[in-house]
N, C-alpha and C. Protein backbone atom coordinates (compact mmCIF):
# COMPACT_ATOMS: atom_id res chain seq x y z
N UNK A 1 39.14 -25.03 63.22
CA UNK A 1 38.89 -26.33 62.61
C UNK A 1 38.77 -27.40 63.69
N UNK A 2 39.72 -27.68 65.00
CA UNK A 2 39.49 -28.39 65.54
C UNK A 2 38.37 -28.01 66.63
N UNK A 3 38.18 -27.16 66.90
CA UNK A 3 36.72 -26.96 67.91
C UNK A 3 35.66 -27.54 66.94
N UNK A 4 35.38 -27.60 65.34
CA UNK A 4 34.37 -27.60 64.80
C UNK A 4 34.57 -29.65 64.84
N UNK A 5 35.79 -30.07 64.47
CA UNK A 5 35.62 -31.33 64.60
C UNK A 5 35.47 -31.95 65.71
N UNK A 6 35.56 -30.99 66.87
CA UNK A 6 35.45 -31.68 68.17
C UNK A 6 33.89 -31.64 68.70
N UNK A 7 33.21 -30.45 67.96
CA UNK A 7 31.63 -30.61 68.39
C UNK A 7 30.83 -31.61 67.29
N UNK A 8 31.78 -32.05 66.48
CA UNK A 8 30.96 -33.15 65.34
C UNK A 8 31.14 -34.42 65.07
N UNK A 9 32.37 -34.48 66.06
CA UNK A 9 32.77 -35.98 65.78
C UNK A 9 31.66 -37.16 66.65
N UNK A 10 31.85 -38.40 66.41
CA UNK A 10 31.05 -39.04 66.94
C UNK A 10 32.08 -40.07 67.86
N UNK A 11 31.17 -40.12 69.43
CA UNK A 11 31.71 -40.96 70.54
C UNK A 11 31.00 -42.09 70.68
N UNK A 12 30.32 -42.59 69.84
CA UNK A 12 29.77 -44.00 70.00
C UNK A 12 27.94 -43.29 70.66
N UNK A 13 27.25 -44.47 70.81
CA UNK A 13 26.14 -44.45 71.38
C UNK A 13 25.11 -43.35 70.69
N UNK A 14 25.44 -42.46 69.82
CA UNK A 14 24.77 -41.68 68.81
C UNK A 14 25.03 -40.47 69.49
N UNK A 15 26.19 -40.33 69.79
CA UNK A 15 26.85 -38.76 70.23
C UNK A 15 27.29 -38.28 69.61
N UNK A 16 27.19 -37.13 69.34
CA UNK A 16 28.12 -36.25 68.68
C UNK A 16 28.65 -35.04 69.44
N UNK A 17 29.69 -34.69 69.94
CA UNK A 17 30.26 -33.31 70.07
C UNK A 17 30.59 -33.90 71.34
N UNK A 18 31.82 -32.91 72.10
CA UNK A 18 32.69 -33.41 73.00
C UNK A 18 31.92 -32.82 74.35
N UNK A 19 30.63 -32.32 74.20
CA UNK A 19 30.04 -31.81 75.19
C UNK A 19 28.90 -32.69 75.64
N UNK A 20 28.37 -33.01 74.50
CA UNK A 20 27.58 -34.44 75.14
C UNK A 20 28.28 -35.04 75.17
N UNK A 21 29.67 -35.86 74.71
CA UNK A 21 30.21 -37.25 75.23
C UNK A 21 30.37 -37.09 76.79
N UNK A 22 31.34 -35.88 77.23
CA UNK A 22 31.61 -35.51 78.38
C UNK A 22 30.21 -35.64 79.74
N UNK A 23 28.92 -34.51 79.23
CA UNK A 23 27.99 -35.55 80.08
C UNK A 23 27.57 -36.32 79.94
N UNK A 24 27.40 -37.44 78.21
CA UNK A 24 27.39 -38.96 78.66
C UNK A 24 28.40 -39.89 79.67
N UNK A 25 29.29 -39.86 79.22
CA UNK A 25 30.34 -40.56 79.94
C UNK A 25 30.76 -39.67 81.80
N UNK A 26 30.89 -39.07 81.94
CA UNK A 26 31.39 -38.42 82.97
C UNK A 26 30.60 -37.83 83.75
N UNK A 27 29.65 -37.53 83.41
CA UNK A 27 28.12 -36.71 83.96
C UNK A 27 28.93 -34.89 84.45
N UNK A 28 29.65 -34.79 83.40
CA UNK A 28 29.71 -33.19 83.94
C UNK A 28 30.05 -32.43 82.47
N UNK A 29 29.81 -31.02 82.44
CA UNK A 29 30.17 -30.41 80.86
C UNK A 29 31.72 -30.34 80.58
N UNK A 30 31.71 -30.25 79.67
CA UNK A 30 33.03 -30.51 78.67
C UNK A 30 34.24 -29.59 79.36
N UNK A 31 33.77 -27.90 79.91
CA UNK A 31 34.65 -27.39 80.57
C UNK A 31 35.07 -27.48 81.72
N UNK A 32 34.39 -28.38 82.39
CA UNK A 32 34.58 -28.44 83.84
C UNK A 32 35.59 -30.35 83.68
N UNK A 33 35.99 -31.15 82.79
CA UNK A 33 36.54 -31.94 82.79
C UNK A 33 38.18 -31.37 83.46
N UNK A 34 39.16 -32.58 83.74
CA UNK A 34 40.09 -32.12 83.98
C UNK A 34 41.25 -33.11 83.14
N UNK A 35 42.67 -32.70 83.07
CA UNK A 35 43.72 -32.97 82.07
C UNK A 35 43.47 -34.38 82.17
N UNK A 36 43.22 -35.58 83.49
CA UNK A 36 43.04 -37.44 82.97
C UNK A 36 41.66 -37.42 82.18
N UNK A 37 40.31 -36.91 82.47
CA UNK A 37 39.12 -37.24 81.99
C UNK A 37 39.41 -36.41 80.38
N UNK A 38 40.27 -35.49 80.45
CA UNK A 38 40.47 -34.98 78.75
C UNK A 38 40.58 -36.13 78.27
N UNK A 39 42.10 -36.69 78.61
CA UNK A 39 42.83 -37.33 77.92
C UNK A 39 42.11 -39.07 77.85
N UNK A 40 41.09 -39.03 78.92
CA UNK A 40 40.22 -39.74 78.44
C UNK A 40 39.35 -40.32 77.35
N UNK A 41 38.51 -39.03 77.08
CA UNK A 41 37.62 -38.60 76.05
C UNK A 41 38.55 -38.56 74.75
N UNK A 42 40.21 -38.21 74.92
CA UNK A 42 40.17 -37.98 73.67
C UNK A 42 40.84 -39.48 73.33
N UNK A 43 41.12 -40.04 74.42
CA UNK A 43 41.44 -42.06 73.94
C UNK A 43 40.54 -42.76 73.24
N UNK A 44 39.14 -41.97 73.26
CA UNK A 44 38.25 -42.77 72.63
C UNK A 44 38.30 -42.72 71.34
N UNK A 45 38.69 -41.03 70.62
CA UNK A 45 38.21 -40.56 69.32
C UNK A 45 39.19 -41.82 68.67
N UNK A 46 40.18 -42.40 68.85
CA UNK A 46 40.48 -43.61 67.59
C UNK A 46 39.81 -44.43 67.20
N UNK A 47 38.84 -44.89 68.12
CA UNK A 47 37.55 -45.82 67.39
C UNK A 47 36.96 -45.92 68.64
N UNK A 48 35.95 -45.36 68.57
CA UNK A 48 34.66 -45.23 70.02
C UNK A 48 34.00 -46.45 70.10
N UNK A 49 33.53 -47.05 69.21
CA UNK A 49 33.28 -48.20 69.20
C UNK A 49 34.06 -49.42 70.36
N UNK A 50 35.18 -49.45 69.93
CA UNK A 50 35.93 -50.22 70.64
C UNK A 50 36.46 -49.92 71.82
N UNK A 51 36.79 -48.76 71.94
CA UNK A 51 37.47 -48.00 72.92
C UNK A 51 35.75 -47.62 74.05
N UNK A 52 35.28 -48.13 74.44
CA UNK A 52 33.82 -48.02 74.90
C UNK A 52 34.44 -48.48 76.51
N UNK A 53 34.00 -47.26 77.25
CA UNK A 53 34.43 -47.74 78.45
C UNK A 53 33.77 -48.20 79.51
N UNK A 54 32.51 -48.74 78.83
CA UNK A 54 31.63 -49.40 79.55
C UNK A 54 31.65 -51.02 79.14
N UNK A 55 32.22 -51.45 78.50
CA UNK A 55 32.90 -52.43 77.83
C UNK A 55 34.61 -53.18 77.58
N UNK A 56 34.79 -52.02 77.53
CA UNK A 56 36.52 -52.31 77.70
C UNK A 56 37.15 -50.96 78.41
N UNK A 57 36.98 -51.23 79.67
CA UNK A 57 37.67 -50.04 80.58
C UNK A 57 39.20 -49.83 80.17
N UNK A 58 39.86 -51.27 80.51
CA UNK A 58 41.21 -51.57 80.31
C UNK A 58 42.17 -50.98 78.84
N UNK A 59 41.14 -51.18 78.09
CA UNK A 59 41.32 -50.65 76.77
C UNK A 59 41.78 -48.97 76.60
N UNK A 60 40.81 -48.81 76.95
CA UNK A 60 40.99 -47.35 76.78
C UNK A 60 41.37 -46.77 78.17
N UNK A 61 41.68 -47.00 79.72
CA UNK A 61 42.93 -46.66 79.61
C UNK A 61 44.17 -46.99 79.76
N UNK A 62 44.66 -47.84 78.96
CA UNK A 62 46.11 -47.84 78.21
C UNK A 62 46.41 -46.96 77.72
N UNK A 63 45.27 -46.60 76.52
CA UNK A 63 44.76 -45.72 75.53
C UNK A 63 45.47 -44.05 75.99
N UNK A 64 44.70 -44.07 76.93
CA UNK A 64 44.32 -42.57 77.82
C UNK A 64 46.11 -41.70 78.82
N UNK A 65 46.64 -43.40 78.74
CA UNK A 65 47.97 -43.31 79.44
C UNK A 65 48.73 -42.66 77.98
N UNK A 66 48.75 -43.27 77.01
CA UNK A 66 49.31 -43.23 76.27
C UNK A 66 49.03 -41.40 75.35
N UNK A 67 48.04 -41.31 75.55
CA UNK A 67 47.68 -39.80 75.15
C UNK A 67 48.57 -38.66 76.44
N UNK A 68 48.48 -39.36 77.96
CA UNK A 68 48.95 -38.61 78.66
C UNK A 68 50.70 -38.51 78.51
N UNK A 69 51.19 -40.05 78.15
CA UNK A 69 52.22 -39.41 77.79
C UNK A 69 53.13 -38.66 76.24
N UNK A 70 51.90 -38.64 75.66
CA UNK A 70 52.51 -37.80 74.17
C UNK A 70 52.17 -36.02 74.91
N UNK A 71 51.05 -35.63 75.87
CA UNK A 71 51.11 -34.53 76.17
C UNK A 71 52.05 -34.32 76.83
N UNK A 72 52.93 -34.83 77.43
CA UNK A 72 54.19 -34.83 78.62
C UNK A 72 55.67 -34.14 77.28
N UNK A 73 55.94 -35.76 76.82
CA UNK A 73 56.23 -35.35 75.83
C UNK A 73 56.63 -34.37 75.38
N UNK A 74 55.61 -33.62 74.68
CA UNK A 74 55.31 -32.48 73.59
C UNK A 74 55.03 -31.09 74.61
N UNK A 75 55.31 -31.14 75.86
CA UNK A 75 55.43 -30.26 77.00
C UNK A 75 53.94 -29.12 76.94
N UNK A 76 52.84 -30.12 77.03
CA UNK A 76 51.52 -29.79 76.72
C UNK A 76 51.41 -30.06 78.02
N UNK A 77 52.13 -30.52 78.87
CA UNK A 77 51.73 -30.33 80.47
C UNK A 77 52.67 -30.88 80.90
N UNK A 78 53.15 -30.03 82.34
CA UNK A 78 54.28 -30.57 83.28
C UNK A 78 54.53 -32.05 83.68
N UNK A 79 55.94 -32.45 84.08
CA UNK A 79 55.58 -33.63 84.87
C UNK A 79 54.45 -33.63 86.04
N UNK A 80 54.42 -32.81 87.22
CA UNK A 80 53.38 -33.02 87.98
C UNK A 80 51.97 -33.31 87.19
N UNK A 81 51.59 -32.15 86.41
CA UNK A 81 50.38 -32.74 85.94
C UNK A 81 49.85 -33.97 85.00
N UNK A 82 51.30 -34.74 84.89
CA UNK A 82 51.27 -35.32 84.49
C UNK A 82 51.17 -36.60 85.51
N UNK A 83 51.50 -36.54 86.43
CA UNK A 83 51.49 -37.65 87.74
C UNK A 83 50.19 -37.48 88.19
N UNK A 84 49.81 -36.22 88.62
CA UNK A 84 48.15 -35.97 88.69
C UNK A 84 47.14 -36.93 87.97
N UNK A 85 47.81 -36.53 86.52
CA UNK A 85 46.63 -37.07 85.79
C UNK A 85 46.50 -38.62 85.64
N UNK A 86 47.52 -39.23 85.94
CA UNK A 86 48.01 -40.50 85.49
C UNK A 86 47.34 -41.25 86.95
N UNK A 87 46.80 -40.86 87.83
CA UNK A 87 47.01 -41.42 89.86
C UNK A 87 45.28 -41.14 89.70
N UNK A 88 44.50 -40.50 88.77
CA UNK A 88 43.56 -40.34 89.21
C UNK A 88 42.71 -41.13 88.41
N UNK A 89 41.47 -41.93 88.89
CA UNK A 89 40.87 -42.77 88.87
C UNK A 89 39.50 -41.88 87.67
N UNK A 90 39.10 -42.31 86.50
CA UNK A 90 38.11 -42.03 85.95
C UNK A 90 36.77 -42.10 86.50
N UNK A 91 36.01 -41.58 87.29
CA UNK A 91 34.63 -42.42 87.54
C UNK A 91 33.75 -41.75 86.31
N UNK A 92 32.89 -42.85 85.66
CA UNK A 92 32.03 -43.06 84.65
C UNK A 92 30.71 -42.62 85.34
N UNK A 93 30.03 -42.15 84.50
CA UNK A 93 28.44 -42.04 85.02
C UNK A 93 28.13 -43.32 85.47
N UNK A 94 27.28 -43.22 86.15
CA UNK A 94 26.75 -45.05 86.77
C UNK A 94 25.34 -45.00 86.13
N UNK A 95 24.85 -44.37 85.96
CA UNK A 95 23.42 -44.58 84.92
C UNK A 95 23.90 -44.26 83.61
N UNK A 96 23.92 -45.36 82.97
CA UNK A 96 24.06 -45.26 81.53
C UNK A 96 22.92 -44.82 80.48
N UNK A 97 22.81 -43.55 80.12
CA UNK A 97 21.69 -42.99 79.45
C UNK A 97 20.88 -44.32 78.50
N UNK A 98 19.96 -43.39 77.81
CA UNK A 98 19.74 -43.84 76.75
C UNK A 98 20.35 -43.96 75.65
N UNK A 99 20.27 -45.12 74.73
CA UNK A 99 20.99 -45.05 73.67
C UNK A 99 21.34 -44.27 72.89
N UNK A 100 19.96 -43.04 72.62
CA UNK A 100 20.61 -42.02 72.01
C UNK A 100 20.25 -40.87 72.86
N UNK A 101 21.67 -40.24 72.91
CA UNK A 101 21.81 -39.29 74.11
C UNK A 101 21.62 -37.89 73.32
N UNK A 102 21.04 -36.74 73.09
CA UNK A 102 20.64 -35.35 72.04
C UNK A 102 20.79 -34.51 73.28
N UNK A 103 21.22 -33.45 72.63
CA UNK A 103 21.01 -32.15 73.33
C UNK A 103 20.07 -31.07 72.36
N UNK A 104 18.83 -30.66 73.58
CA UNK A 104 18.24 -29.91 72.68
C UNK A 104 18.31 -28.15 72.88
């Protein structure tokens, strides 16, 4: 169920699925992300709209901190990887596609 909502949900900009958001936003595929750019992507799913990190960086990550520490938490990842993930800097694609981004 959640792989199926994760390839259908929508990330803003007329995306759908966590494999195009990942090379919209990040310019790399969904498996090659790592535990901060997860917890990135998944700061957005509360409202993509707003949480737009070409618009409100700051926003989402608070957001992204806050996902990293419910995985800490819930021992979904160590403290180290949790310092890892928290020290490392998001870089965003710098060419912002087209508005609507498809995979064919």
């Amino acid at each position: 169920i959640i792989e199926m909502y994760l390839n259908e949900i929508g990330w803003g900009y007329g995306i759908y699925g966590v494999e195009l958001a990942s090379r919209f936003y990040l310019d790399k595929h969904a498996n090659e992300v790592n535990t901060s750019e997860g917890a990135f992507l998944t700061a957005m799913l509360r409202n993509p709209a707003y949480y737009n990190p070409y618009k409100k960086m700051e926003s989402i990550m608070k957001r992204q901190q806050l996902v990293l520490k419910l995985m800490l938490r819930h021992n979904l990842i160590s403290q180290e990887e949790y310092d890892n993930a928290i020290s490392q800097p998001i870089e965003l694609r710098r060419d912002k596609p087209h508005k609507r981004f498809t995979q064919i």
